[in-house]
PDB file of N, CA and C in Angstrom:
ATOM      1  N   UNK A   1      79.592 110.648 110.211  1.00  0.00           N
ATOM      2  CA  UNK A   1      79.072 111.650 111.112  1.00  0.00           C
ATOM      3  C   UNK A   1      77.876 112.332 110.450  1.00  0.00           C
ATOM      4  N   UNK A   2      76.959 112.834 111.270  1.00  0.00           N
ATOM      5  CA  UNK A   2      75.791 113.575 111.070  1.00  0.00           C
ATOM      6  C   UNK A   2      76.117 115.037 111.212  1.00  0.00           C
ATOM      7  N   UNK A   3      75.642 115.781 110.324  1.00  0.00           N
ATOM      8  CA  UNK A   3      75.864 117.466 110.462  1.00  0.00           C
ATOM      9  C   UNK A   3      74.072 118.132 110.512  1.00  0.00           C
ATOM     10  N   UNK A   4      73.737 119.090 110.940  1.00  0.00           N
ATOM     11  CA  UNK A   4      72.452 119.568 110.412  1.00  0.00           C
ATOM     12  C   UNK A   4      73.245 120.988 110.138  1.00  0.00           C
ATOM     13  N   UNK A   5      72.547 121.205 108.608  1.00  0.00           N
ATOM     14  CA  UNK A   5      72.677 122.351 108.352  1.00  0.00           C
ATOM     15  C   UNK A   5      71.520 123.177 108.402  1.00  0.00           C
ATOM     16  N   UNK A   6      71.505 124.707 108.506  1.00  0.00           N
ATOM     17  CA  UNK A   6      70.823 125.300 108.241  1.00  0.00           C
ATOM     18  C   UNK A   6      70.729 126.225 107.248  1.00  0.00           C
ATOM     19  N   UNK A   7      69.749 126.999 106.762  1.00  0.00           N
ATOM     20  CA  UNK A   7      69.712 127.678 105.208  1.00  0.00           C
ATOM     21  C   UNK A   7      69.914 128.769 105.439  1.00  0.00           C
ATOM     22  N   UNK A   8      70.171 130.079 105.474  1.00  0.00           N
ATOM     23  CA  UNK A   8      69.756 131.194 105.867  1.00  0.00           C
ATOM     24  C   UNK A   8      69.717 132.172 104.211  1.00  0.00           C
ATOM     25  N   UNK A   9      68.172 132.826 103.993  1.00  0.00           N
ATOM     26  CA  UNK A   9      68.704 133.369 102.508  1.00  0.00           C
ATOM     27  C   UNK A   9      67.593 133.854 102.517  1.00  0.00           C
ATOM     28  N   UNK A  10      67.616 135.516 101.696  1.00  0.00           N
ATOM     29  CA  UNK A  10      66.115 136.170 101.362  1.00  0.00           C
ATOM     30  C   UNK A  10      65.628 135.850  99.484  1.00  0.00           C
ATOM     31  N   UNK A  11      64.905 136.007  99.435  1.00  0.00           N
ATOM     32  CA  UNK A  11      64.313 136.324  98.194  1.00  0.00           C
ATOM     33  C   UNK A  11      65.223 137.396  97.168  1.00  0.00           C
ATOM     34  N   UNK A  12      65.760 138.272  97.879  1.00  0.00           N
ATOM     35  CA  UNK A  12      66.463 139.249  97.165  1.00  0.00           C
ATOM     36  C   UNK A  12      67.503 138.698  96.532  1.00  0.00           C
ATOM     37  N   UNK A  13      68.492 138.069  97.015  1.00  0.00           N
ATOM     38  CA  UNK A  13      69.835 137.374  97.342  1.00  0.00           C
ATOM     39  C   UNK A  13      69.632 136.404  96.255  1.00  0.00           C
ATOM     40  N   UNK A  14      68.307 135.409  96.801  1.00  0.00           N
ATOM     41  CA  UNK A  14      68.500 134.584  95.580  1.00  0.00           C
ATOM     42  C   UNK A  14      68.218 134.697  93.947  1.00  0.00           C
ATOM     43  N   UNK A  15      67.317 135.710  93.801  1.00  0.00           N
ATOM     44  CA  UNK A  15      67.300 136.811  92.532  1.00  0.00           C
ATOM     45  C   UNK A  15      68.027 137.148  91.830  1.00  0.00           C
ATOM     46  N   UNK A  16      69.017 137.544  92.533  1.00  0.00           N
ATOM     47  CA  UNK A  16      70.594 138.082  92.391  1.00  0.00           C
ATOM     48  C   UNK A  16      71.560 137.104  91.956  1.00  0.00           C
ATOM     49  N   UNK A  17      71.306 136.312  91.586  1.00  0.00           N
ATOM     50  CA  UNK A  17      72.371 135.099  91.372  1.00  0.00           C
ATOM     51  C   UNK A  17      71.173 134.824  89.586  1.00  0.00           C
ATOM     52  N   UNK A  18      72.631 134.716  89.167  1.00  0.00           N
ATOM     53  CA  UNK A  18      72.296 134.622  87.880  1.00  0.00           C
ATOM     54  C   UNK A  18      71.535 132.904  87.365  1.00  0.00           C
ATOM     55  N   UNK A  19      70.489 132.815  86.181  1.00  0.00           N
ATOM     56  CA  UNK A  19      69.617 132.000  85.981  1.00  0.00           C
ATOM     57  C   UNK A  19      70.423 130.555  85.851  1.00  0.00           C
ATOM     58  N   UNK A  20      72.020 131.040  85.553  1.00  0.00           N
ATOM     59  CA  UNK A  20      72.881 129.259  85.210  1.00  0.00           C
ATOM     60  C   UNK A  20      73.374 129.011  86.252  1.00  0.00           C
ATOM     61  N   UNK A  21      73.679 130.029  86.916  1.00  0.00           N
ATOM     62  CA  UNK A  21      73.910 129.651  88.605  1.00  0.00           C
ATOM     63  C   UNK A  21      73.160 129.228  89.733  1.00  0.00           C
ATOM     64  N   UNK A  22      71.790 129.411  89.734  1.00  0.00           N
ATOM     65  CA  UNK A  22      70.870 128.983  90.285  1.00  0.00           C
ATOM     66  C   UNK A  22      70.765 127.607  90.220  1.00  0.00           C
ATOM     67  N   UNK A  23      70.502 126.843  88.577  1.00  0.00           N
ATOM     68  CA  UNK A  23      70.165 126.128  88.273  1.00  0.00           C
ATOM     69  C   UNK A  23      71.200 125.131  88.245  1.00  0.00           C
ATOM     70  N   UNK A  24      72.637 125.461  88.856  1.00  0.00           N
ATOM     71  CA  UNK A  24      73.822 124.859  89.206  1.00  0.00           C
ATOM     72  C   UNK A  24      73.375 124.411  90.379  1.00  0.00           C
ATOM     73  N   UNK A  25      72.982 125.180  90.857  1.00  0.00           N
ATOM     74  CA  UNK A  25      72.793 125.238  92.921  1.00  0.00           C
ATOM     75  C   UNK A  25      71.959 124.836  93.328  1.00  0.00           C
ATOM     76  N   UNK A  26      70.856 124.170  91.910  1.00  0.00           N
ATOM     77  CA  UNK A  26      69.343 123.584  92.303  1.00  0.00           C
ATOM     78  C   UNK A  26      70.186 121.946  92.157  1.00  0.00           C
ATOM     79  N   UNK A  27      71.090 121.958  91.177  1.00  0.00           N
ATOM     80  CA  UNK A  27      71.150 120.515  90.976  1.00  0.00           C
ATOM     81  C   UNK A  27      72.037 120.073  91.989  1.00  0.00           C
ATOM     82  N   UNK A  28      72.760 120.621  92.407  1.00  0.00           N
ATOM     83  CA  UNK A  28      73.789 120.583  93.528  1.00  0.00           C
ATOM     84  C   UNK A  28      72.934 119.758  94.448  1.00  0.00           C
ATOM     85  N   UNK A  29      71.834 120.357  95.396  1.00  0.00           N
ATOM     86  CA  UNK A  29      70.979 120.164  96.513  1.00  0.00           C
ATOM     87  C   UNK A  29      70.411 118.521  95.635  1.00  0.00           C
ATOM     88  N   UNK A  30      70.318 118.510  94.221  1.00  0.00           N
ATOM     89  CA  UNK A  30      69.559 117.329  93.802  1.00  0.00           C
ATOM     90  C   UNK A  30      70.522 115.925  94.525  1.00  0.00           C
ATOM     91  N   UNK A  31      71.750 116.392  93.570  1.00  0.00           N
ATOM     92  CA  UNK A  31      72.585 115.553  94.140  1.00  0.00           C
ATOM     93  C   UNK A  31      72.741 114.714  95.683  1.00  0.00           C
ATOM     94  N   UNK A  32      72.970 116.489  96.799  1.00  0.00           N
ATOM     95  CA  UNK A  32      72.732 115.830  97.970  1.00  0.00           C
ATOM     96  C   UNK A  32      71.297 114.824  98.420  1.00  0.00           C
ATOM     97  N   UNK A  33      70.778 115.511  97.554  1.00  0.00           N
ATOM     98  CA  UNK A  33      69.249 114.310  98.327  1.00  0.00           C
ATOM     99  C   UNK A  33      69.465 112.969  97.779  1.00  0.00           C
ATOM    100  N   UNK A  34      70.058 112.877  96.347  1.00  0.00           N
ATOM    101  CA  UNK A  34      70.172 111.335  96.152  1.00  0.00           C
ATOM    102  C   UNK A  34      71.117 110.614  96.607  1.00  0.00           C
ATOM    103  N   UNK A  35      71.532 111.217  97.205  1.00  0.00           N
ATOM    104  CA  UNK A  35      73.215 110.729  97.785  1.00  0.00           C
ATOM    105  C   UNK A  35      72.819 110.505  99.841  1.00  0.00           C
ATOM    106  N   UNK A  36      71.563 111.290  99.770  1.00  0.00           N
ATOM    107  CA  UNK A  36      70.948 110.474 100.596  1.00  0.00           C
ATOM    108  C   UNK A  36      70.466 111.662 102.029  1.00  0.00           C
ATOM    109  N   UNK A  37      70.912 112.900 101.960  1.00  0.00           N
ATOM    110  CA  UNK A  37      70.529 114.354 102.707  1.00  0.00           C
ATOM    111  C   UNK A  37      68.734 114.235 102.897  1.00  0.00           C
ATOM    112  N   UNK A  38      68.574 114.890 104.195  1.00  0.00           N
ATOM    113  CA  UNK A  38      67.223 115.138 104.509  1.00  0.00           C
ATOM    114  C   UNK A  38      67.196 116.735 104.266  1.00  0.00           C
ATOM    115  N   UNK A  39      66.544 116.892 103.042  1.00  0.00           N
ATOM    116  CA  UNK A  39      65.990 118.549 103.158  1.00  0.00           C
ATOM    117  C   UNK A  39      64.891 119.025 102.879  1.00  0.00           C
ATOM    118  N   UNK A  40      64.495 120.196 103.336  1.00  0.00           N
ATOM    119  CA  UNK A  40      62.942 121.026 103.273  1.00  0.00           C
ATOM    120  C   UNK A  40      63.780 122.381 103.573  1.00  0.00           C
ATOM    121  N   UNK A  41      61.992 122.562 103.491  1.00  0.00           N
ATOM    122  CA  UNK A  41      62.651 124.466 103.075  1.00  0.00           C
ATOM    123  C   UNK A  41      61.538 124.757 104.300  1.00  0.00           C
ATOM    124  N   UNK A  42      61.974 125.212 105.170  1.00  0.00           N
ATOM    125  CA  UNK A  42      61.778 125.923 106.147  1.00  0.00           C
ATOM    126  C   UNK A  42      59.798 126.663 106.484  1.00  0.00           C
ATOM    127  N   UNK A  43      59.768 126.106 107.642  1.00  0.00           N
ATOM    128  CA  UNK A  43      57.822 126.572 108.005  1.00  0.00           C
ATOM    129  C   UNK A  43      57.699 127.455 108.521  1.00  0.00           C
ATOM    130  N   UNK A  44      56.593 127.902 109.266  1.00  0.00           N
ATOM    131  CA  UNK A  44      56.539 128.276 110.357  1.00  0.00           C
ATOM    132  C   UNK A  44      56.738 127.970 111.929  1.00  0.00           C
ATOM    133  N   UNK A  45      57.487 128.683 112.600  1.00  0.00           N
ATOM    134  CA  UNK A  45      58.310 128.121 113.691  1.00  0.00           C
ATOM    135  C   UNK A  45      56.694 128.195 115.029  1.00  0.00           C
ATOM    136  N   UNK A  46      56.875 127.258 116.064  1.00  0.00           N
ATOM    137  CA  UNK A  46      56.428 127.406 117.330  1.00  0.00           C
ATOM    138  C   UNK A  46      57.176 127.289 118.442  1.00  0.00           C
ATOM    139  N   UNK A  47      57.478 127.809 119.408  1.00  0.00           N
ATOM    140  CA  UNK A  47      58.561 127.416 120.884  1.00  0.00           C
ATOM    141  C   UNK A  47      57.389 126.996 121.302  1.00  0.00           C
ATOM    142  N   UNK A  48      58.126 125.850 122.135  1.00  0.00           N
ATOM    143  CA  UNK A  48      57.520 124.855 123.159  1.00  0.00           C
ATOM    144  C   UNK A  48      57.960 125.034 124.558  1.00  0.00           C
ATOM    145  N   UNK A  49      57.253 124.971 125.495  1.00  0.00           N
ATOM    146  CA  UNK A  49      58.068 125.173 126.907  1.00  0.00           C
ATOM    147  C   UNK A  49      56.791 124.236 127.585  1.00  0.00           C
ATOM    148  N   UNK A  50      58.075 123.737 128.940  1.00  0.00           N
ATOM    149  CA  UNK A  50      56.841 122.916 130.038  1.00  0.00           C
ATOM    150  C   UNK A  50      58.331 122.472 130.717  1.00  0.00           C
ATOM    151  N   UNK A  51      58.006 123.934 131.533  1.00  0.00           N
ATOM    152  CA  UNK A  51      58.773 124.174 132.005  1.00  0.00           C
ATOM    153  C   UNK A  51      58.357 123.450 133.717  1.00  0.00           C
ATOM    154  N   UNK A  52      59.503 122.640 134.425  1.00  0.00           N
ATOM    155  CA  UNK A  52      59.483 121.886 135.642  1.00  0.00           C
ATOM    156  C   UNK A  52      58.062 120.699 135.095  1.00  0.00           C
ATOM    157  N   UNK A  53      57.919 120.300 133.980  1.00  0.00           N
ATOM    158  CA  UNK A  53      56.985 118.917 133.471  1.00  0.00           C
ATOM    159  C   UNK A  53      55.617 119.383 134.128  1.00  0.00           C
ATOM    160  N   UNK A  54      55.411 121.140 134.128  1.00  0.00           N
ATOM    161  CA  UNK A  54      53.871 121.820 135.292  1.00  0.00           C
ATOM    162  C   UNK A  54      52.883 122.169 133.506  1.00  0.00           C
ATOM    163  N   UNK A  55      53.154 121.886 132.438  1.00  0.00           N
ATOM    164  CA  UNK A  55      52.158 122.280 131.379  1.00  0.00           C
ATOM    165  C   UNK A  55      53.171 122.643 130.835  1.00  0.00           C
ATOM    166  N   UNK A  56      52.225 122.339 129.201  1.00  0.00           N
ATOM    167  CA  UNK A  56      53.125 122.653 128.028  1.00  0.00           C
ATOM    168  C   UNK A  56      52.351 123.864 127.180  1.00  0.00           C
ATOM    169  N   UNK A  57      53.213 124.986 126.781  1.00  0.00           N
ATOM    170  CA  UNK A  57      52.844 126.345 126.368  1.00  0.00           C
ATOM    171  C   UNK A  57      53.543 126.317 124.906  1.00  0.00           C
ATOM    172  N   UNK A  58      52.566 126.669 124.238  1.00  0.00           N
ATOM    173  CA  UNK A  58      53.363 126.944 122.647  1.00  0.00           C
ATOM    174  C   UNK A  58      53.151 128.461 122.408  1.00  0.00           C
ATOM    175  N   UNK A  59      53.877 128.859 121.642  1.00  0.00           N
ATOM    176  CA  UNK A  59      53.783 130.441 121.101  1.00  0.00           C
ATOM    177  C   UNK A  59      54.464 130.469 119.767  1.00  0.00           C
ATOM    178  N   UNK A  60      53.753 131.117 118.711  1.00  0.00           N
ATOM    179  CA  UNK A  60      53.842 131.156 117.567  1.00  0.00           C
ATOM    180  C   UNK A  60      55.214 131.860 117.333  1.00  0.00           C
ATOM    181  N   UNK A  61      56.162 131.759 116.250  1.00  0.00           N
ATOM    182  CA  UNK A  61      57.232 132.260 116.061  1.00  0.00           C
ATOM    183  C   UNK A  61      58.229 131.835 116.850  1.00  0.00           C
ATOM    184  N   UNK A  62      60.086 132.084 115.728  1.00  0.00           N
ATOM    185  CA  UNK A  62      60.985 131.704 115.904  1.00  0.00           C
ATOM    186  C   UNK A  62      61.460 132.249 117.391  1.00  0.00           C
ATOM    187  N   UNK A  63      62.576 131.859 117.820  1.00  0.00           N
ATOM    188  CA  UNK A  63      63.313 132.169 119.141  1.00  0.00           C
ATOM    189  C   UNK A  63      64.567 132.599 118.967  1.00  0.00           C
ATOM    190  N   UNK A  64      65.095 132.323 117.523  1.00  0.00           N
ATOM    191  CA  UNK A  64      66.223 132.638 116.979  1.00  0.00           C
ATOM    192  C   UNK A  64      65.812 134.067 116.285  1.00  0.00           C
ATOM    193  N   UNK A  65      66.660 134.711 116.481  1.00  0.00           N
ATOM    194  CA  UNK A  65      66.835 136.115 115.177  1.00  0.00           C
ATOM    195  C   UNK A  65      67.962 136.390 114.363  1.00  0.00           C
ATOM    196  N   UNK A  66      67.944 136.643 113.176  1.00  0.00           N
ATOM    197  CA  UNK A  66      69.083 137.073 112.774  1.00  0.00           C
ATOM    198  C   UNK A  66      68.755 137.978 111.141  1.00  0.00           C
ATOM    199  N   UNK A  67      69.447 138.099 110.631  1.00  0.00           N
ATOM    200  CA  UNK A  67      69.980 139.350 109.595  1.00  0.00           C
ATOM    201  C   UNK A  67      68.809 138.647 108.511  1.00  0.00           C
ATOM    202  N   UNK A  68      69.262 137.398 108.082  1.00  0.00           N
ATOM    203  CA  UNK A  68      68.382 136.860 107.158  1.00  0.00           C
ATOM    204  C   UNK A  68      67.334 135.625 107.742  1.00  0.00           C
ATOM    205  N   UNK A  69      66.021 135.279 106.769  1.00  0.00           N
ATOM    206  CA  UNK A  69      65.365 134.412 107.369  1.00  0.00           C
ATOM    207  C   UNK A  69      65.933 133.317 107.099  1.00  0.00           C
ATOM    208  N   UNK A  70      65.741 131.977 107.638  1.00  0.00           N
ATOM    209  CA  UNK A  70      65.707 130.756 107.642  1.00  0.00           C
ATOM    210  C   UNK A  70      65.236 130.402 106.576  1.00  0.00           C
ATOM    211  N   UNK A  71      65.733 129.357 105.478  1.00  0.00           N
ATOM    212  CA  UNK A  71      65.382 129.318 104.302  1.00  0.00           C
ATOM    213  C   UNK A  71      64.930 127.438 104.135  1.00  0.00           C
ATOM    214  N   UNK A  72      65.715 126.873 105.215  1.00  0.00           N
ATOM    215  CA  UNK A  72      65.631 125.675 104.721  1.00  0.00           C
ATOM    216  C   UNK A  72      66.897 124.580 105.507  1.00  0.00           C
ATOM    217  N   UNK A  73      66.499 123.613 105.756  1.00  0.00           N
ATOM    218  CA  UNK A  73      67.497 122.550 106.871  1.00  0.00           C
ATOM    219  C   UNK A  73      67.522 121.560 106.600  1.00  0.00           C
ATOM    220  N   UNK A  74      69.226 120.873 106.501  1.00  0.00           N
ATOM    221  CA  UNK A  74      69.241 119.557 105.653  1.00  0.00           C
ATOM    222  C   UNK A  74      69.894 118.663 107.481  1.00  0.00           C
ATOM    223  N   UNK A  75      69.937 117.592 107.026  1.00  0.00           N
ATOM    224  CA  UNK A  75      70.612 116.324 107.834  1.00  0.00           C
ATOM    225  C   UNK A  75      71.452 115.833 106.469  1.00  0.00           C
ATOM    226  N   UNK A  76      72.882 116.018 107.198  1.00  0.00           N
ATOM    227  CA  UNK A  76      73.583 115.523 105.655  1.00  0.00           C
ATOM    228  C   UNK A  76      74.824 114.871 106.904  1.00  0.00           C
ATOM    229  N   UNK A  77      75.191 113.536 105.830  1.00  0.00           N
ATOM    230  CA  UNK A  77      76.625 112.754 106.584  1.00  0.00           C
ATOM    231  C   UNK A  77      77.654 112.895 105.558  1.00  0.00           C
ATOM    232  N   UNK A  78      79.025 112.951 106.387  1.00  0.00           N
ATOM    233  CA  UNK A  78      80.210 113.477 106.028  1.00  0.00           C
ATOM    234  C   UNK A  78      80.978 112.558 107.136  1.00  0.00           C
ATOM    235  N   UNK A  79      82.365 112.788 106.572  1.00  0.00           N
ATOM    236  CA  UNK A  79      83.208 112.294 107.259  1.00  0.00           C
ATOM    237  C   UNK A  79      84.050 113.194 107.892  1.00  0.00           C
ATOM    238  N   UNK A  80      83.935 114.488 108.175  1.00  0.00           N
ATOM    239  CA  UNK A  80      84.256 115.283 108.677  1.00  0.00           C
ATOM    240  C   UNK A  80      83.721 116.702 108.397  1.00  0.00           C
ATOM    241  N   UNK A  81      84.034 117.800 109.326  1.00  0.00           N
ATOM    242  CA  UNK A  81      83.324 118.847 109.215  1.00  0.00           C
ATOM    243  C   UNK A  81      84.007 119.407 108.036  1.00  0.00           C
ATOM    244  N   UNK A  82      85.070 119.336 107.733  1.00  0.00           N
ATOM    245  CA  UNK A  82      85.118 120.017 106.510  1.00  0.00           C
ATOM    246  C   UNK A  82      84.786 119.439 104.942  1.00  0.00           C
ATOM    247  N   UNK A  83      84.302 117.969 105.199  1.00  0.00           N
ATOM    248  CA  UNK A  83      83.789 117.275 104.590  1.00  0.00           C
ATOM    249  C   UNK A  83      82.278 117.824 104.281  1.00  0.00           C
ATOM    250  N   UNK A  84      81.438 118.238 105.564  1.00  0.00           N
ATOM    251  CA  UNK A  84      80.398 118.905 105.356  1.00  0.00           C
ATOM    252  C   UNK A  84      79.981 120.291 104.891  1.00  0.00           C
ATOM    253  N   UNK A  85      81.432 120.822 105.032  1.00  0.00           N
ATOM    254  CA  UNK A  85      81.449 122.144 104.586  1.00  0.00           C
ATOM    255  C   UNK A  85      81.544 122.297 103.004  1.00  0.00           C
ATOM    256  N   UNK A  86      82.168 121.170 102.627  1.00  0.00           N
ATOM    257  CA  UNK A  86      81.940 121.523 100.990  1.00  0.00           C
ATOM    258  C   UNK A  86      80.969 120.981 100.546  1.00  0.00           C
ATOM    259  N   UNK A  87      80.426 120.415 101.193  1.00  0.00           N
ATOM    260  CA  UNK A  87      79.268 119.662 100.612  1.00  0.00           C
ATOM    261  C   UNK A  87      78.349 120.549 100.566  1.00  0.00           C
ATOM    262  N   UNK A  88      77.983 121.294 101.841  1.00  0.00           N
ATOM    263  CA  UNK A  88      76.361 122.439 101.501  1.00  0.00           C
ATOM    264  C   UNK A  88      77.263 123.633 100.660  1.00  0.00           C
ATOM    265  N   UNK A  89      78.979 124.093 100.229  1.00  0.00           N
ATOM    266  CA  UNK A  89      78.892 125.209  99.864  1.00  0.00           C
ATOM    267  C   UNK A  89      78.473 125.514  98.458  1.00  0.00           C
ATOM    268  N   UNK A  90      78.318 124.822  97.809  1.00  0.00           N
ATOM    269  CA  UNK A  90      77.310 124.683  96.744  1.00  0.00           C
ATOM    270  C   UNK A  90      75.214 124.827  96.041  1.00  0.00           C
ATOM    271  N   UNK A  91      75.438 125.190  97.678  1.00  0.00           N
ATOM    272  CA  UNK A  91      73.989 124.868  97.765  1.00  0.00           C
ATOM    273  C   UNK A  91      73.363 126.557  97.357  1.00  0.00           C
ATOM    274  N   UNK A  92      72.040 126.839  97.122  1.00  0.00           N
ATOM    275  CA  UNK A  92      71.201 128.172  96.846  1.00  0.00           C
ATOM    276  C   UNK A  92      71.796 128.881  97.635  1.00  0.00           C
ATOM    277  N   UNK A  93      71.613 128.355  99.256  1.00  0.00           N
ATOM    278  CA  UNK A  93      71.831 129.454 100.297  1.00  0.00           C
ATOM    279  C   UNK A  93      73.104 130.059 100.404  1.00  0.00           C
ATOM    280  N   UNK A  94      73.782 129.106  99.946  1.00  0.00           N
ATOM    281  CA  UNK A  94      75.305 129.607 100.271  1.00  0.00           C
ATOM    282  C   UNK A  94      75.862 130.426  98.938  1.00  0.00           C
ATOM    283  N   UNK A  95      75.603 129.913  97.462  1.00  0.00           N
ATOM    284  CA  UNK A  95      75.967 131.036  96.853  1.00  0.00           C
ATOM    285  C   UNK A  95      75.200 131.983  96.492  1.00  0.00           C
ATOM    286  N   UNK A  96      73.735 132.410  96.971  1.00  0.00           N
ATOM    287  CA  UNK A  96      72.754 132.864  96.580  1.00  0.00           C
ATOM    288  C   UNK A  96      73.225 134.444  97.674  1.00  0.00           C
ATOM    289  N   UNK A  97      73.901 134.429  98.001  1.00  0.00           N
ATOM    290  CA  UNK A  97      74.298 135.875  98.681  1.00  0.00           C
ATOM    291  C   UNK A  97      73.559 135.717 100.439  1.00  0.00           C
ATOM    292  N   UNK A  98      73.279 134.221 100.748  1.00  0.00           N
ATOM    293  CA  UNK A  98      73.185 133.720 101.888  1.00  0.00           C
ATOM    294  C   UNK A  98      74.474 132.727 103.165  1.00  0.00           C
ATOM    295  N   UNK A  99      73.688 132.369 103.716  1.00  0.00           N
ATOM    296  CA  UNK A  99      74.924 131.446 104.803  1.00  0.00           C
ATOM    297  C   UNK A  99      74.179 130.630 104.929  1.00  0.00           C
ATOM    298  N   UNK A 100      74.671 129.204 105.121  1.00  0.00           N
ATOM    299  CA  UNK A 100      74.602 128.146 106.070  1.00  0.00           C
ATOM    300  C   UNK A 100      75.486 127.779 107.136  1.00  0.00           C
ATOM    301  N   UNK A 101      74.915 127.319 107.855  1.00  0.00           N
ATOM    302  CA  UNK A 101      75.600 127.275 109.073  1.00  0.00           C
ATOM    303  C   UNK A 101      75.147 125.328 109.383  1.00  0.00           C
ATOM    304  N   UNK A 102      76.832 124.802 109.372  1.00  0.00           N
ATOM    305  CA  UNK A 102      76.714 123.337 109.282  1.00  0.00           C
ATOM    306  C   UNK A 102      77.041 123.254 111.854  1.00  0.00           C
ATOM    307  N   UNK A 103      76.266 121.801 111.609  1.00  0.00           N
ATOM    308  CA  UNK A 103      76.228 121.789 113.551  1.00  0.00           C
ATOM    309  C   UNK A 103      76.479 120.874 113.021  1.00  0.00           C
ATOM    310  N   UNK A 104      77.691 119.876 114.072  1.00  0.00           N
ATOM    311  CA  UNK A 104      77.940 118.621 114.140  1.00  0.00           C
ATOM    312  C   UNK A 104      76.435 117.817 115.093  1.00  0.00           C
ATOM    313  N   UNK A 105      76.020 117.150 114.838  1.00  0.00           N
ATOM    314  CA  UNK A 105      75.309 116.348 115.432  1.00  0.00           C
ATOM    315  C   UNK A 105      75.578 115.103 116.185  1.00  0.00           C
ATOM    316  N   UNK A 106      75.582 114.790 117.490  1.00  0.00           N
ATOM    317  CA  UNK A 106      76.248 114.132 118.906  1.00  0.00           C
ATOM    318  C   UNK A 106      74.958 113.092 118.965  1.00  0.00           C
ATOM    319  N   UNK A 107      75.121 112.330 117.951  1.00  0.00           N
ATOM    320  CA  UNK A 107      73.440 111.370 118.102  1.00  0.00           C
ATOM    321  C   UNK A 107      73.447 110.258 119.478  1.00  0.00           C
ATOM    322  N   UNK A 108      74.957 110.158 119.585  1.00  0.00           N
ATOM    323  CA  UNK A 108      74.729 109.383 120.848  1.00  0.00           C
ATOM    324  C   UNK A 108      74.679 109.721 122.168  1.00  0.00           C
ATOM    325  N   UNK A 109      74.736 111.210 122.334  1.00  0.00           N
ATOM    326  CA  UNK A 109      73.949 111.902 123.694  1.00  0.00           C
ATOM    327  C   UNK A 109      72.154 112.589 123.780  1.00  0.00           C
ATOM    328  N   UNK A 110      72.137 111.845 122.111  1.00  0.00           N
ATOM    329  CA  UNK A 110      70.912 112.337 122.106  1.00  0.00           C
ATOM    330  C   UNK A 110      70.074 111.243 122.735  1.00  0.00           C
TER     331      UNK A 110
END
């Protein structure tokens, strides 16, 4: 199964986490990428709309809000969600005084 996670984490948070713990949580994410995870660290957002297929309108910035920014979004496979759950809880965002938030991904209604 496919999960997308997302990063959620400030600058402060990750500061706050001590220099051997970081560098736990950097190799962690190493791991997932060689093991085969799609990750980046998060851009600048645009919404798209075209709306009834009458023109397509972009506007700068996210559509989502929340407490912390968006830090960064992996594509990671697991064999179950709680399979995916231990897999990112290792990661910056999650012990860095952030959240991720794992979505099952439905590739065959996509």
């Amino acid at each position: 199964m496919k999960f997308v996670t997302i990063g959620y984490g400030d600058r402060e948070g990750y500061d706050r986490m001590e220099p051997s713990l970081r560098d736990t949580a950097h190799a962690h994410d190493d791991r997932l990428r060689a093991a085969g995870a799609e990750m980046g660290i998060a851009g600048q957002p645009v919404q798209v709309r075209n709306h009834a297929n009458t023109g397509t309108a972009v506007a700068p910035g996210p559509f989502l809000t929340s407490a912390l920014p968006i830090a960064g979004f992996a594509i990671i496979e697991a064999d179950s969600l709680e399979e995916a759950v231990s897999l990112v809880s290792g990661t910056p965002c999650a012990v860095g005084y952030g959240v991720v938030e794992v979505w099952p991904l439905d590739t065959a209604q996509g």
